[in-house]
Every structure is written in structure tokens, then in C-alpha cells.
PDB file of N, CA and C in Angstrom:
ATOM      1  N   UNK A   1      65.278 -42.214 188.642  1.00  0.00           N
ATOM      2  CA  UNK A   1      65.601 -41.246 189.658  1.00  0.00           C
ATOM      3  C   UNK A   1      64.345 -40.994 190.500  1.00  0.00           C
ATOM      4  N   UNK A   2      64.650 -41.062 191.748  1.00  0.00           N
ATOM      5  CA  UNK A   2      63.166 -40.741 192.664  1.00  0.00           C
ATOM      6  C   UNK A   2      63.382 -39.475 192.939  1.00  0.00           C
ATOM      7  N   UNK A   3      61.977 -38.868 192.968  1.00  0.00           N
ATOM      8  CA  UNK A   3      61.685 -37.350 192.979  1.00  0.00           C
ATOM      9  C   UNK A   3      60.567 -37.389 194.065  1.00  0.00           C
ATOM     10  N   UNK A   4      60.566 -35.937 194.805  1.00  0.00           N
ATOM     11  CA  UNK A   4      59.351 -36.038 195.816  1.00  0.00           C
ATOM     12  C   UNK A   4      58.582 -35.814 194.841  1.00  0.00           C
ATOM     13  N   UNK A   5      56.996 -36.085 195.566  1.00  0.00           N
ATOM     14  CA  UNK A   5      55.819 -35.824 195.228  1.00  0.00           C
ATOM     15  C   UNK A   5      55.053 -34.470 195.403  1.00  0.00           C
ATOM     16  N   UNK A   6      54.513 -33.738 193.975  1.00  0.00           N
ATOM     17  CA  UNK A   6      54.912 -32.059 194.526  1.00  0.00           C
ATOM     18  C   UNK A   6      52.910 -32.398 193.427  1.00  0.00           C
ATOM     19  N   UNK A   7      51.940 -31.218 193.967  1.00  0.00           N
ATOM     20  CA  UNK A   7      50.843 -31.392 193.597  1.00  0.00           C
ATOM     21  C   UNK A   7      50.533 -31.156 192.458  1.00  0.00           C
ATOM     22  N   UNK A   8      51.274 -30.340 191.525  1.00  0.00           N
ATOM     23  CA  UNK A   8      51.337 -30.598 190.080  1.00  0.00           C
ATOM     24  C   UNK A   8      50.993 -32.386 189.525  1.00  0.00           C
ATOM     25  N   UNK A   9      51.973 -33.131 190.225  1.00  0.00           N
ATOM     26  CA  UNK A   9      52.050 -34.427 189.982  1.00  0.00           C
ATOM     27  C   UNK A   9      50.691 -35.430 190.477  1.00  0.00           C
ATOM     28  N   UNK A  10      49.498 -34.607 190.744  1.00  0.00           N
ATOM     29  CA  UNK A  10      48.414 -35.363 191.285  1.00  0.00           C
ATOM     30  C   UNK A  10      48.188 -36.517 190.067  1.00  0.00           C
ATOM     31  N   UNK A  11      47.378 -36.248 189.298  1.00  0.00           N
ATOM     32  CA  UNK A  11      46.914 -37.267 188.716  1.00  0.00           C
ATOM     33  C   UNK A  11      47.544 -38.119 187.956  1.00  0.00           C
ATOM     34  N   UNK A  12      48.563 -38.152 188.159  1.00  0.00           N
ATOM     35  CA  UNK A  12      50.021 -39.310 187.724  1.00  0.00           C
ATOM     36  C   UNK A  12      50.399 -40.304 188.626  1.00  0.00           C
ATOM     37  N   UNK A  13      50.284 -39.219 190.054  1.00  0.00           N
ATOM     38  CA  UNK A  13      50.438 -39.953 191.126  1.00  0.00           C
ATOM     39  C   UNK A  13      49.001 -40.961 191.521  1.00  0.00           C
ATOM     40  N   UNK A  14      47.728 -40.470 191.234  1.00  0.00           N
ATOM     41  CA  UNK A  14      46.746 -41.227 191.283  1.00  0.00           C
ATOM     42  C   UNK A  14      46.726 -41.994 190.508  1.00  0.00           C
ATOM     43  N   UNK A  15      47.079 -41.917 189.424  1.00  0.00           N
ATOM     44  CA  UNK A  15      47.096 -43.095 188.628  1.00  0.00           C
ATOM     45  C   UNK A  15      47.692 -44.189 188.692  1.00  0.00           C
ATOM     46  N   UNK A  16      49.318 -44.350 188.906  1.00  0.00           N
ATOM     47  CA  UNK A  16      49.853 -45.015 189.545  1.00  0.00           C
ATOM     48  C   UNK A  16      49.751 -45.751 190.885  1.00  0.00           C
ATOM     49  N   UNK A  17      48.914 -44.921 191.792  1.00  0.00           N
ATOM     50  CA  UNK A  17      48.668 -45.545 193.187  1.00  0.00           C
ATOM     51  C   UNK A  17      47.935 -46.760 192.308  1.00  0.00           C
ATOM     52  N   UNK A  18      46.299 -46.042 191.438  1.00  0.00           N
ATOM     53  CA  UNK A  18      45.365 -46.930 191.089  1.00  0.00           C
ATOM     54  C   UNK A  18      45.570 -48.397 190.655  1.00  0.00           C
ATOM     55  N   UNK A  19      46.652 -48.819 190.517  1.00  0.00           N
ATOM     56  CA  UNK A  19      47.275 -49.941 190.229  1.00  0.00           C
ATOM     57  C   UNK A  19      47.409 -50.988 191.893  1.00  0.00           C
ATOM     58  N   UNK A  20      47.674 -50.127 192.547  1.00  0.00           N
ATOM     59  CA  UNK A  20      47.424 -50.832 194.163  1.00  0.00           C
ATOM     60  C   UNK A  20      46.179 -51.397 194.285  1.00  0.00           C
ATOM     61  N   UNK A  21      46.142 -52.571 194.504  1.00  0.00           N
ATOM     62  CA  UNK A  21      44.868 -53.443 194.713  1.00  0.00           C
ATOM     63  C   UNK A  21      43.992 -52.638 196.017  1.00  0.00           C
ATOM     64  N   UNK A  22      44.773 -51.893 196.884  1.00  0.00           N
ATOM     65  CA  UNK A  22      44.001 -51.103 198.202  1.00  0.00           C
ATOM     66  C   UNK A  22      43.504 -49.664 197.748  1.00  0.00           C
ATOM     67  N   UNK A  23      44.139 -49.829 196.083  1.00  0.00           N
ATOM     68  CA  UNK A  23      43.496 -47.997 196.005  1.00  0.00           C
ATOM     69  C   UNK A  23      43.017 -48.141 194.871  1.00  0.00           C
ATOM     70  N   UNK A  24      41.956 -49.106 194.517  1.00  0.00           N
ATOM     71  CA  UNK A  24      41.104 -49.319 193.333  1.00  0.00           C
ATOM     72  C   UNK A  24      39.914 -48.344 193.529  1.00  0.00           C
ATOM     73  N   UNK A  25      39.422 -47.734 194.777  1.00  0.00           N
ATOM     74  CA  UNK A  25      37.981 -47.176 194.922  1.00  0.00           C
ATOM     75  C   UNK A  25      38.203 -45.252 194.722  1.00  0.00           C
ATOM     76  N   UNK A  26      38.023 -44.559 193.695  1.00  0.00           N
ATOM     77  CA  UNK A  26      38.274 -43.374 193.806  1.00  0.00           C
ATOM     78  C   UNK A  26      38.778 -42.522 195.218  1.00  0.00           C
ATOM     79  N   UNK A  27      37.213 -43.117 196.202  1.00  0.00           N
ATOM     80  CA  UNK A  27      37.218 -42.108 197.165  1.00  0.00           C
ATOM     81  C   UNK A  27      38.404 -42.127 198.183  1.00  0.00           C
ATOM     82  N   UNK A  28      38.883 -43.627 198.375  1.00  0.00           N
ATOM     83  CA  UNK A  28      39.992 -43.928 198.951  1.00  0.00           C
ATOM     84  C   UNK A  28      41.314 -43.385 198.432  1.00  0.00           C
ATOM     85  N   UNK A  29      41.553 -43.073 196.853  1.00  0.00           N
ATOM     86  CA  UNK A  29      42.505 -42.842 196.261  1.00  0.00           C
ATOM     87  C   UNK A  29      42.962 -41.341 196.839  1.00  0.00           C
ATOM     88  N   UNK A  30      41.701 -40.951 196.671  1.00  0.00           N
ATOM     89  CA  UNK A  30      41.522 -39.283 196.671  1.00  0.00           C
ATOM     90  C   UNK A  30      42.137 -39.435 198.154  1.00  0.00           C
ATOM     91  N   UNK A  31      41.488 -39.830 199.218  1.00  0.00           N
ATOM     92  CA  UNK A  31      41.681 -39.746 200.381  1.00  0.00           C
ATOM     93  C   UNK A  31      43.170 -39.905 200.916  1.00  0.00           C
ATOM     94  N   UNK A  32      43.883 -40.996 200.335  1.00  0.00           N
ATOM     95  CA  UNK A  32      45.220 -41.365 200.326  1.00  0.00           C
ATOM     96  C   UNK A  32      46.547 -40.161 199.480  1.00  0.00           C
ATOM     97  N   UNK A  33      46.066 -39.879 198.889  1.00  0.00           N
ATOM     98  CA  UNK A  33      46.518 -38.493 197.711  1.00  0.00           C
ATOM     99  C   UNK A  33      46.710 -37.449 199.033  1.00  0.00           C
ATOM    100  N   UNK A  34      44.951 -37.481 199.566  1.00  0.00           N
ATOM    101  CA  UNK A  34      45.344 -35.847 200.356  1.00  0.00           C
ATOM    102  C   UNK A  34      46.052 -36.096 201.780  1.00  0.00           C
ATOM    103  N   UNK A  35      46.378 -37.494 202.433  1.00  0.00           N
ATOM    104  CA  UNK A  35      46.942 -37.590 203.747  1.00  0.00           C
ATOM    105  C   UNK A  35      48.494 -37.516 203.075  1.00  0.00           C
ATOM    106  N   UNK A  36      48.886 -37.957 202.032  1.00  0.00           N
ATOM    107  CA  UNK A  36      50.745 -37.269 201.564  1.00  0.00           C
ATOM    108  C   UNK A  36      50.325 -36.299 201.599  1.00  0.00           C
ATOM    109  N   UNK A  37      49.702 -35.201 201.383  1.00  0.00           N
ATOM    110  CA  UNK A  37      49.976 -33.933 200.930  1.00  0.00           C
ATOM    111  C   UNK A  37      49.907 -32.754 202.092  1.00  0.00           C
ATOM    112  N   UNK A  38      48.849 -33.528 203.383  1.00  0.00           N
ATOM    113  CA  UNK A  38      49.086 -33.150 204.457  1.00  0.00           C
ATOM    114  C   UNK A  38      49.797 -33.408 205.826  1.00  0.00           C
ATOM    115  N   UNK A  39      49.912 -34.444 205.493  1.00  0.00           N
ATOM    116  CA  UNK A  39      50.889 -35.126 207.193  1.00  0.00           C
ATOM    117  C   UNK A  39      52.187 -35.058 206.680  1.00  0.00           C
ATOM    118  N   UNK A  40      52.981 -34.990 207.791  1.00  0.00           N
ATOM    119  CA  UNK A  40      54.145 -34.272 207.562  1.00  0.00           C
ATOM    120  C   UNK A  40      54.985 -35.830 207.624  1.00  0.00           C
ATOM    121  N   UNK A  41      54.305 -37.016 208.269  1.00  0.00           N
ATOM    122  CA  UNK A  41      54.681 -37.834 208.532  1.00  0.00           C
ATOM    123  C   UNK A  41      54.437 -39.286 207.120  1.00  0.00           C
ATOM    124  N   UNK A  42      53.912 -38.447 206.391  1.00  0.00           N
ATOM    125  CA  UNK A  42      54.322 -39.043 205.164  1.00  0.00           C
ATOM    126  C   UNK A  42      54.696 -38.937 203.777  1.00  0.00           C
ATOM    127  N   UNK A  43      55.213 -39.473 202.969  1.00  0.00           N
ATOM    128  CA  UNK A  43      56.259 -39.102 201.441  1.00  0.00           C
ATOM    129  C   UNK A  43      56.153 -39.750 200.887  1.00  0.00           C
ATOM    130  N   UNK A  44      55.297 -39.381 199.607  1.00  0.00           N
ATOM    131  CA  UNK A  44      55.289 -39.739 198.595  1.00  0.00           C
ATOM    132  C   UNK A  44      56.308 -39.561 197.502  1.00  0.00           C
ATOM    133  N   UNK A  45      56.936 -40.608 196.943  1.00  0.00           N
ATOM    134  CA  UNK A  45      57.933 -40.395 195.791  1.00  0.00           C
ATOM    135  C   UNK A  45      57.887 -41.006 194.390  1.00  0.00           C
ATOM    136  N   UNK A  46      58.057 -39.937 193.281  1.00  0.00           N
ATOM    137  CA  UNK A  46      57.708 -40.671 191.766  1.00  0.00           C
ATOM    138  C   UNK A  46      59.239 -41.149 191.409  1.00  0.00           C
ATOM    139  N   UNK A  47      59.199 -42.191 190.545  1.00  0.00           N
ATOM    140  CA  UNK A  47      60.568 -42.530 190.147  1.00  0.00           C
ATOM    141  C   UNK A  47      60.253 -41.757 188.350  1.00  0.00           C
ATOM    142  N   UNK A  48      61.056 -40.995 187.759  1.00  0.00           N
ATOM    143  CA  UNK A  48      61.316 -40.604 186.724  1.00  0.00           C
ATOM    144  C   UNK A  48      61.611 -41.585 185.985  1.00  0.00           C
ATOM    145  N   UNK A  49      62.403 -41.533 184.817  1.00  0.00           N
ATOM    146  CA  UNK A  49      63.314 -42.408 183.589  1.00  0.00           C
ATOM    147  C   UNK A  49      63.030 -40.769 182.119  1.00  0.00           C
ATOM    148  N   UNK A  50      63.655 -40.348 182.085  1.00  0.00           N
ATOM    149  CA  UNK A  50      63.796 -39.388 181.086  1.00  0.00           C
ATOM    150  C   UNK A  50      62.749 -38.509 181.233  1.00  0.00           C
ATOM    151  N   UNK A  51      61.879 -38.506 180.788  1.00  0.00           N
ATOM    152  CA  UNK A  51      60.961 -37.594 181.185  1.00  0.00           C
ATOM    153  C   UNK A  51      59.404 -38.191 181.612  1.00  0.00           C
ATOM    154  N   UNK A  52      59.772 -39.094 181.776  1.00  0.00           N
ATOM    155  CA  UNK A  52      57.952 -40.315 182.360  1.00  0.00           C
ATOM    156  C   UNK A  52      58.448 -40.088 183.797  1.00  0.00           C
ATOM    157  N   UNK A  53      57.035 -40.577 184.395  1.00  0.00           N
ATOM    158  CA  UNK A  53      57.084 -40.799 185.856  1.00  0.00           C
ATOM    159  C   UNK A  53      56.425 -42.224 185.356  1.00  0.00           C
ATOM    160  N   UNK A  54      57.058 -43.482 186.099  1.00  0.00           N
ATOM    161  CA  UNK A  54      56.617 -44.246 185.388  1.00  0.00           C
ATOM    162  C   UNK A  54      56.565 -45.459 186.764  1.00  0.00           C
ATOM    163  N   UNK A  55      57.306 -44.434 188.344  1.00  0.00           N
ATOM    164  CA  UNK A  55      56.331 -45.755 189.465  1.00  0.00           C
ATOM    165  C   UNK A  55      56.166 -44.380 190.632  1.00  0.00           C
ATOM    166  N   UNK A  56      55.876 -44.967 191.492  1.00  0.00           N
ATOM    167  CA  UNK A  56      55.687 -44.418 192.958  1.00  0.00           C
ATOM    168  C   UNK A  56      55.233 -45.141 193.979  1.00  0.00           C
ATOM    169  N   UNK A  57      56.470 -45.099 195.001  1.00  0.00           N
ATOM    170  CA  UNK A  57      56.557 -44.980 196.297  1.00  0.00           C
ATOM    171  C   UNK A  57      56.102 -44.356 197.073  1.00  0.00           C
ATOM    172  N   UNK A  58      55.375 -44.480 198.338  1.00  0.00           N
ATOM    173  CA  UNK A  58      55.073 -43.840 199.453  1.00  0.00           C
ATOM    174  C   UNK A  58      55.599 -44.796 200.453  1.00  0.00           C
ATOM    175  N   UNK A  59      55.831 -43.901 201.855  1.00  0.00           N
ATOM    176  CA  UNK A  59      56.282 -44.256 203.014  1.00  0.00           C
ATOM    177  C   UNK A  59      55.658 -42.979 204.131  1.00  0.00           C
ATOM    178  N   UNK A  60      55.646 -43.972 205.490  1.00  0.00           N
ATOM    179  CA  UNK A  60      55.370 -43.529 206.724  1.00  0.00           C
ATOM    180  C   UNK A  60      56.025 -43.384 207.705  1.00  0.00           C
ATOM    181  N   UNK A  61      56.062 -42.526 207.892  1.00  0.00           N
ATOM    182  CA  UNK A  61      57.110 -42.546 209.371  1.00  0.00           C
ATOM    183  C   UNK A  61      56.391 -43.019 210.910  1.00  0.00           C
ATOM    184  N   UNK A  62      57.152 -43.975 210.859  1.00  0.00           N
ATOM    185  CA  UNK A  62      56.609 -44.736 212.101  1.00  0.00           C
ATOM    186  C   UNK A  62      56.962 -44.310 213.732  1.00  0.00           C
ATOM    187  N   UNK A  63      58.066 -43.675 213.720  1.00  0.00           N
ATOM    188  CA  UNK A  63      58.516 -43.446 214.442  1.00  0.00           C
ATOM    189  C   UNK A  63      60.142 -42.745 214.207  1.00  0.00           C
ATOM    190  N   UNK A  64      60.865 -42.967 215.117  1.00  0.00           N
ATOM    191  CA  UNK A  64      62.277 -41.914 215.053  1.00  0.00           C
ATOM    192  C   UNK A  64      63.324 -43.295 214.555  1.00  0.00           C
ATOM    193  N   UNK A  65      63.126 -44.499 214.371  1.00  0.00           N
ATOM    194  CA  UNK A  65      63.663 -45.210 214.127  1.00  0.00           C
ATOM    195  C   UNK A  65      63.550 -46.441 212.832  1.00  0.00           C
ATOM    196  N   UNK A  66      62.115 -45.850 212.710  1.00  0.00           N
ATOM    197  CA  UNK A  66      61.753 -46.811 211.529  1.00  0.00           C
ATOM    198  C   UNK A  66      60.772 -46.492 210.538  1.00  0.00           C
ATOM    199  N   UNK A  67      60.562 -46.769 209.173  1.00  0.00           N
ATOM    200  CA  UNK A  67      59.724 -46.201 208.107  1.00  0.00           C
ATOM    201  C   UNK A  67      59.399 -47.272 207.336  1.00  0.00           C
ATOM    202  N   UNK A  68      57.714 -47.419 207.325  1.00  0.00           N
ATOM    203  CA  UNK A  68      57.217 -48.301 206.603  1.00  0.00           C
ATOM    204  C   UNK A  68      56.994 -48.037 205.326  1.00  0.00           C
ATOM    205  N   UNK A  69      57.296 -49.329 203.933  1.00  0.00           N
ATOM    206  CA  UNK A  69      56.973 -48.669 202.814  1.00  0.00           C
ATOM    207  C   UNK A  69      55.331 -49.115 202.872  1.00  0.00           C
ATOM    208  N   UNK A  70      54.240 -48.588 202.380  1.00  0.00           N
ATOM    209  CA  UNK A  70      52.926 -49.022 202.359  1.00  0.00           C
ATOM    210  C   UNK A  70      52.349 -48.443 201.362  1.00  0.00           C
ATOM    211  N   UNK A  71      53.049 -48.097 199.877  1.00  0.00           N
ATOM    212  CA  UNK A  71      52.511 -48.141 198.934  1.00  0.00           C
ATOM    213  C   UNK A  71      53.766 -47.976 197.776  1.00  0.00           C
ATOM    214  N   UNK A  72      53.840 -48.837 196.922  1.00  0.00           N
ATOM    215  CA  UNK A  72      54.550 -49.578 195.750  1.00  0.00           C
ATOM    216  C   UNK A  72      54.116 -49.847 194.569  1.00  0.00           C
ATOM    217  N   UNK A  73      54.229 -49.037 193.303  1.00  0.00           N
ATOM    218  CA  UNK A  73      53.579 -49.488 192.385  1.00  0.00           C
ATOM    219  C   UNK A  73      54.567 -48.909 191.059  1.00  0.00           C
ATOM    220  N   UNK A  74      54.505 -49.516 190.040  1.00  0.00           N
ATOM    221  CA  UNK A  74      54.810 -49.437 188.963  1.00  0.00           C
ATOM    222  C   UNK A  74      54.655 -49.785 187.138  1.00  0.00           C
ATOM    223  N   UNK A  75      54.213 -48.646 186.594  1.00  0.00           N
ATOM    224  CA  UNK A  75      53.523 -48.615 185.447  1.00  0.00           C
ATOM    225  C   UNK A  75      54.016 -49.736 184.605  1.00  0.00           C
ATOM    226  N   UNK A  76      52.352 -50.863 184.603  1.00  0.00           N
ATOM    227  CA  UNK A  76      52.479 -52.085 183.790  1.00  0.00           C
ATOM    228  C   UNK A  76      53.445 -52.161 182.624  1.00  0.00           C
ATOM    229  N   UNK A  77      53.322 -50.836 181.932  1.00  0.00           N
ATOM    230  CA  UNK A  77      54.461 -51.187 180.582  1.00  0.00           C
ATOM    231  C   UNK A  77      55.712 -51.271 181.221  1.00  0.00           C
ATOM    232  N   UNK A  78      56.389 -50.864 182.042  1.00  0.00           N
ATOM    233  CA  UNK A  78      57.570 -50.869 182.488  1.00  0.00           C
ATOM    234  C   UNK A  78      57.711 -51.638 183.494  1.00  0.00           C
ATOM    235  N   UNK A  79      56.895 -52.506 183.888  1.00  0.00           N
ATOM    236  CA  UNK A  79      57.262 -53.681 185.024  1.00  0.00           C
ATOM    237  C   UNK A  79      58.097 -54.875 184.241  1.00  0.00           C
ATOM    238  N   UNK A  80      58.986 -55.533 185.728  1.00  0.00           N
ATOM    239  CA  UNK A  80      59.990 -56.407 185.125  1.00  0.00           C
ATOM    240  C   UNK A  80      61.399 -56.422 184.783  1.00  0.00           C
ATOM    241  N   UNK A  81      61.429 -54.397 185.260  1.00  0.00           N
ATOM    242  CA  UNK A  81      62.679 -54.066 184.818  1.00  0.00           C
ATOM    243  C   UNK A  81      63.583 -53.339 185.896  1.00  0.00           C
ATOM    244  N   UNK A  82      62.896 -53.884 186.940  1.00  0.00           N
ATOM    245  CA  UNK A  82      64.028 -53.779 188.574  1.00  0.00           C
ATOM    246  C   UNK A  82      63.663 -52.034 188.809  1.00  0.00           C
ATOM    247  N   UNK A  83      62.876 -51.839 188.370  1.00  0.00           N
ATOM    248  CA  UNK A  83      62.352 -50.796 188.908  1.00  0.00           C
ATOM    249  C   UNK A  83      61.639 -50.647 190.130  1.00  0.00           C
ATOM    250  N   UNK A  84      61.039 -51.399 190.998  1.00  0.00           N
ATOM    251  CA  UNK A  84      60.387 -51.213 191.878  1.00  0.00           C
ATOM    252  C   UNK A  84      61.236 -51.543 193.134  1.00  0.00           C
ATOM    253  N   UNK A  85      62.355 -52.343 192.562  1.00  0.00           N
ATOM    254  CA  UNK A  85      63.836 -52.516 193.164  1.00  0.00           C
ATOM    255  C   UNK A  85      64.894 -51.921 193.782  1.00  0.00           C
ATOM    256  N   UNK A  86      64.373 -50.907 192.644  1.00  0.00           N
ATOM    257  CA  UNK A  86      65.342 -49.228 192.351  1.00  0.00           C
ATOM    258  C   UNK A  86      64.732 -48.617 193.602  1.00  0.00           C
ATOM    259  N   UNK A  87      63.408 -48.517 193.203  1.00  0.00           N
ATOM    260  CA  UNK A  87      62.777 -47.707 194.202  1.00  0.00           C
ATOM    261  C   UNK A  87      62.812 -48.025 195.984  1.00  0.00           C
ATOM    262  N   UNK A  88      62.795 -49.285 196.045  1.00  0.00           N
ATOM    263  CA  UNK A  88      63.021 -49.488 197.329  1.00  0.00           C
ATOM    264  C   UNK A  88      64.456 -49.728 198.057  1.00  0.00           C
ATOM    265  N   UNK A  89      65.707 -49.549 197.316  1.00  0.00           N
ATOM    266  CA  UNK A  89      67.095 -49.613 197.049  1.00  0.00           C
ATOM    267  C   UNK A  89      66.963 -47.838 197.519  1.00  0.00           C
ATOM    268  N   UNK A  90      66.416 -46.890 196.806  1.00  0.00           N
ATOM    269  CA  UNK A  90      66.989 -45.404 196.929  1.00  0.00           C
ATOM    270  C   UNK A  90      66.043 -45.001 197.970  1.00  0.00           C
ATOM    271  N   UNK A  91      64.414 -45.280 198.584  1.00  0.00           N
ATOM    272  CA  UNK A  91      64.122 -44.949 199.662  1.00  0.00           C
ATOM    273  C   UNK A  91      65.004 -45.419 201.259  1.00  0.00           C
ATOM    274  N   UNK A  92      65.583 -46.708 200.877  1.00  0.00           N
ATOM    275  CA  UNK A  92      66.906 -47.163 201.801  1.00  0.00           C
ATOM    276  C   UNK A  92      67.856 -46.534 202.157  1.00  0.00           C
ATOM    277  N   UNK A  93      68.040 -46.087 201.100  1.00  0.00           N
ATOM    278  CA  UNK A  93      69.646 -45.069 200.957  1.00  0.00           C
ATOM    279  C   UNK A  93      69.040 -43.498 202.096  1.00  0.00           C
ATOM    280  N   UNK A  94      67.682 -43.156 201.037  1.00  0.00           N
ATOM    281  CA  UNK A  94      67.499 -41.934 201.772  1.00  0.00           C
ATOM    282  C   UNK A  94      66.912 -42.047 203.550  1.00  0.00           C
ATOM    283  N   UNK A  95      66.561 -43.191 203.665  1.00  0.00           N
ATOM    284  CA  UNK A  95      66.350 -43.425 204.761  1.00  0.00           C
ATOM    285  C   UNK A  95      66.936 -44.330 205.645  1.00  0.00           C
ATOM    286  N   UNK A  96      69.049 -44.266 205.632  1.00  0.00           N
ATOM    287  CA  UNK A  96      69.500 -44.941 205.490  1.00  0.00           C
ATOM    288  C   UNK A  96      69.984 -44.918 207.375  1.00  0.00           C
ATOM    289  N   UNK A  97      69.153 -43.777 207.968  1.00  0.00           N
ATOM    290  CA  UNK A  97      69.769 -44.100 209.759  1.00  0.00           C
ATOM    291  C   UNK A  97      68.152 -44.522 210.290  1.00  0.00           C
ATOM    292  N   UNK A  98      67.539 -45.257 209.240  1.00  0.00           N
ATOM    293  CA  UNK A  98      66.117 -45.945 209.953  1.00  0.00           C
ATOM    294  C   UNK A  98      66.359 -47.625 209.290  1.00  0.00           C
ATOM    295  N   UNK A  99      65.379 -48.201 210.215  1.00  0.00           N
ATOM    296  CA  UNK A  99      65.149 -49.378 209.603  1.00  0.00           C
ATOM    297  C   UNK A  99      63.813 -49.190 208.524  1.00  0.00           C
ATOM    298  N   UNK A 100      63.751 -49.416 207.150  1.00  0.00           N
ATOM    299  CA  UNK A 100      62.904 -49.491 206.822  1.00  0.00           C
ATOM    300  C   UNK A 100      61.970 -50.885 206.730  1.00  0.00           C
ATOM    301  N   UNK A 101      61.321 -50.791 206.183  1.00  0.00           N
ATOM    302  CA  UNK A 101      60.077 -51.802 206.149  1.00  0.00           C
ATOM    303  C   UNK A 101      58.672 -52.219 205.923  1.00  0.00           C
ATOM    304  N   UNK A 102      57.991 -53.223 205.291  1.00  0.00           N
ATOM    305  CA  UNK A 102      57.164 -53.063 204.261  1.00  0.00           C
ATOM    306  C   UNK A 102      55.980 -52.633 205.112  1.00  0.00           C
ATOM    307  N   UNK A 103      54.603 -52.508 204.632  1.00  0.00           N
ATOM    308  CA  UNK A 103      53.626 -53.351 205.271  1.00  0.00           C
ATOM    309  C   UNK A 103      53.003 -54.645 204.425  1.00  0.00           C
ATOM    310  N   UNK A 104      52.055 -54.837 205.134  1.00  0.00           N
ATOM    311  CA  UNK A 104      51.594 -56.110 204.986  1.00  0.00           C
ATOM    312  C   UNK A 104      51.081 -56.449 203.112  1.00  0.00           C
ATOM    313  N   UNK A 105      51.062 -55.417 202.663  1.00  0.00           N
ATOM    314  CA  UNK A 105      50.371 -55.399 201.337  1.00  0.00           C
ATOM    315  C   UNK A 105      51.521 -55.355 200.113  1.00  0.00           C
ATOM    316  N   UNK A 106      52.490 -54.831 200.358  1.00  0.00           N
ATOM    317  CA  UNK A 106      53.656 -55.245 199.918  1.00  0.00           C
ATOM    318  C   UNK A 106      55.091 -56.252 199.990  1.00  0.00           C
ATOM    319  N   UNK A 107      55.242 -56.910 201.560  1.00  0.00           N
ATOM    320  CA  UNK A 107      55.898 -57.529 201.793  1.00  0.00           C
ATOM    321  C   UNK A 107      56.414 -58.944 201.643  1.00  0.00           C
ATOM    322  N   UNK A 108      55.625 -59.441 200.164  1.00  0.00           N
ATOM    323  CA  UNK A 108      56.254 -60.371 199.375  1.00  0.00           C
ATOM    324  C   UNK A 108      56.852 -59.755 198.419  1.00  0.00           C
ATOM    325  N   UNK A 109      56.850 -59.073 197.885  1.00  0.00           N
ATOM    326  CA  UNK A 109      57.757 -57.856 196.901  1.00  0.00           C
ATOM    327  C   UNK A 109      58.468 -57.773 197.276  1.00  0.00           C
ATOM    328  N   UNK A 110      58.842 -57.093 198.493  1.00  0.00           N
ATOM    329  CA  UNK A 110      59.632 -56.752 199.127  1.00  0.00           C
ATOM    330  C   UNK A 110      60.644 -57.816 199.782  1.00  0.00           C
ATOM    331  N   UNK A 111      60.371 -58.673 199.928  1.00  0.00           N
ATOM    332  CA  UNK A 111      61.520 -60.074 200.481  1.00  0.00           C
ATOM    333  C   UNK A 111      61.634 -60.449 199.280  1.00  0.00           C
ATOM    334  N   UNK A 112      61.039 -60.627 198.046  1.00  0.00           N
ATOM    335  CA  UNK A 112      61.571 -60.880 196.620  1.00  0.00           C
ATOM    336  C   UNK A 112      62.572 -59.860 196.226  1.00  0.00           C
ATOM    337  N   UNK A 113      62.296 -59.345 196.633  1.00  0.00           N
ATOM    338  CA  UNK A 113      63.682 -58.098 196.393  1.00  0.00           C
ATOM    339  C   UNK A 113      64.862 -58.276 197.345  1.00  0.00           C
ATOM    340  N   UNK A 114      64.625 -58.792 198.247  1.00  0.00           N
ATOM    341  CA  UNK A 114      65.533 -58.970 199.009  1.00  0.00           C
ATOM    342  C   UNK A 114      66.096 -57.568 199.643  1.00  0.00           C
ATOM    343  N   UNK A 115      64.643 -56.671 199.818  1.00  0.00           N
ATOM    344  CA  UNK A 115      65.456 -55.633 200.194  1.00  0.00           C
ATOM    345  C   UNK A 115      65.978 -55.303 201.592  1.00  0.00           C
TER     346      UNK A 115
END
């Protein structure tokens, strides 16, 4: 189940970004953490499974017509299991009168998914 990203959820959510090959450097992490938490123009989302948060999504709003996903990740023990699938399947749905779409750092995932 995808859930927004609420600041309780910081260092879960950092952790998980930390798996992004673009958010290996603390200061960047930190930095990326505080632009969801302030621009209105972007959303961060954890996917649950019982009581784990166990991936997260972020997206940008590009405009009035389209939303890039530009950050995708999901906790190594649980990769493999169409979870990151899920996740880009229910940001679709919720963002279902835009075109969505990857960026560049995800978008072999993302055509492997065929999303």
C-alpha cells in the first residue's frame, strides 16, 4: 500500500532513498529529504506491507500535464517481488489525468516494467 511521506518517516525514508546510486552522499540525501518536505511540487511516497515500509517513491510535478518519477527504490530483502511495479502501477493510478514518466536514472526499470 503506498502512503504519503509524513516527517516522522525521515530516516526510513533516508534510508531507502540511500540505496539510489544518486543519493549515496549524506549531504545530498539530507538535501533531497528537505526539497519533499518543502516544495509543494514534490511527493514522496513509502509503500507499506503489514507494518514495514519496505520501498519509496518520489515524483515531480513537471507541469499541469505530466509527472516525473525520479526516485525508486526498494529494500534489498524484498526486491524481486513486483514491488517496485506496485509502486509505479499505484503512482499511475493516482496520477492517472497526467502522463507520468521516468527520469533518466530510472528509466530502464521503468520500460522493464512496462509501465
Amino acid at each position: 500500500m503506498l502512503i504519503r511521506y509524513k516527517r516522522n518517516y525521515e530516516k526510513i525514508a533516508m534510508g531507502l532513498l540511500s540505496f539510489m546510486p544518486t543519493e549515496k552522499d549524506l549531504k545530498k540525501l539530507q538535501q533531497t529529504i528537505k526539497e519533499y518536505e518543502q516544495n509543494d511540487g514534490w511527493q514522496l511516497y513509502l509503500w507499506k506491507e503489514e507494518d514495514d515500509l519496505i520501498g519509496i517513491i518520489g515524483v515531480t510535478n513537471l507541469n499541469d500535464q505530466m509527472i516525473e518519477v525520479q526516485h525508486l527504490s526498494v529494500n534489498p530483502s524484498h526486491r524481486h517481488q513486483g514491488i517496485g511495479k506496485a509502486m509505479l502501477q499505484e503512482v499511475k493510478r493516482l496520477y492517472a489525468d497526467k502522463e507520468v514518466r521516468p527520469n533518466e536514472h530510472i528509466s530502464s526499470f521503468f520500460d522493464k516494467c512496462d509501465a
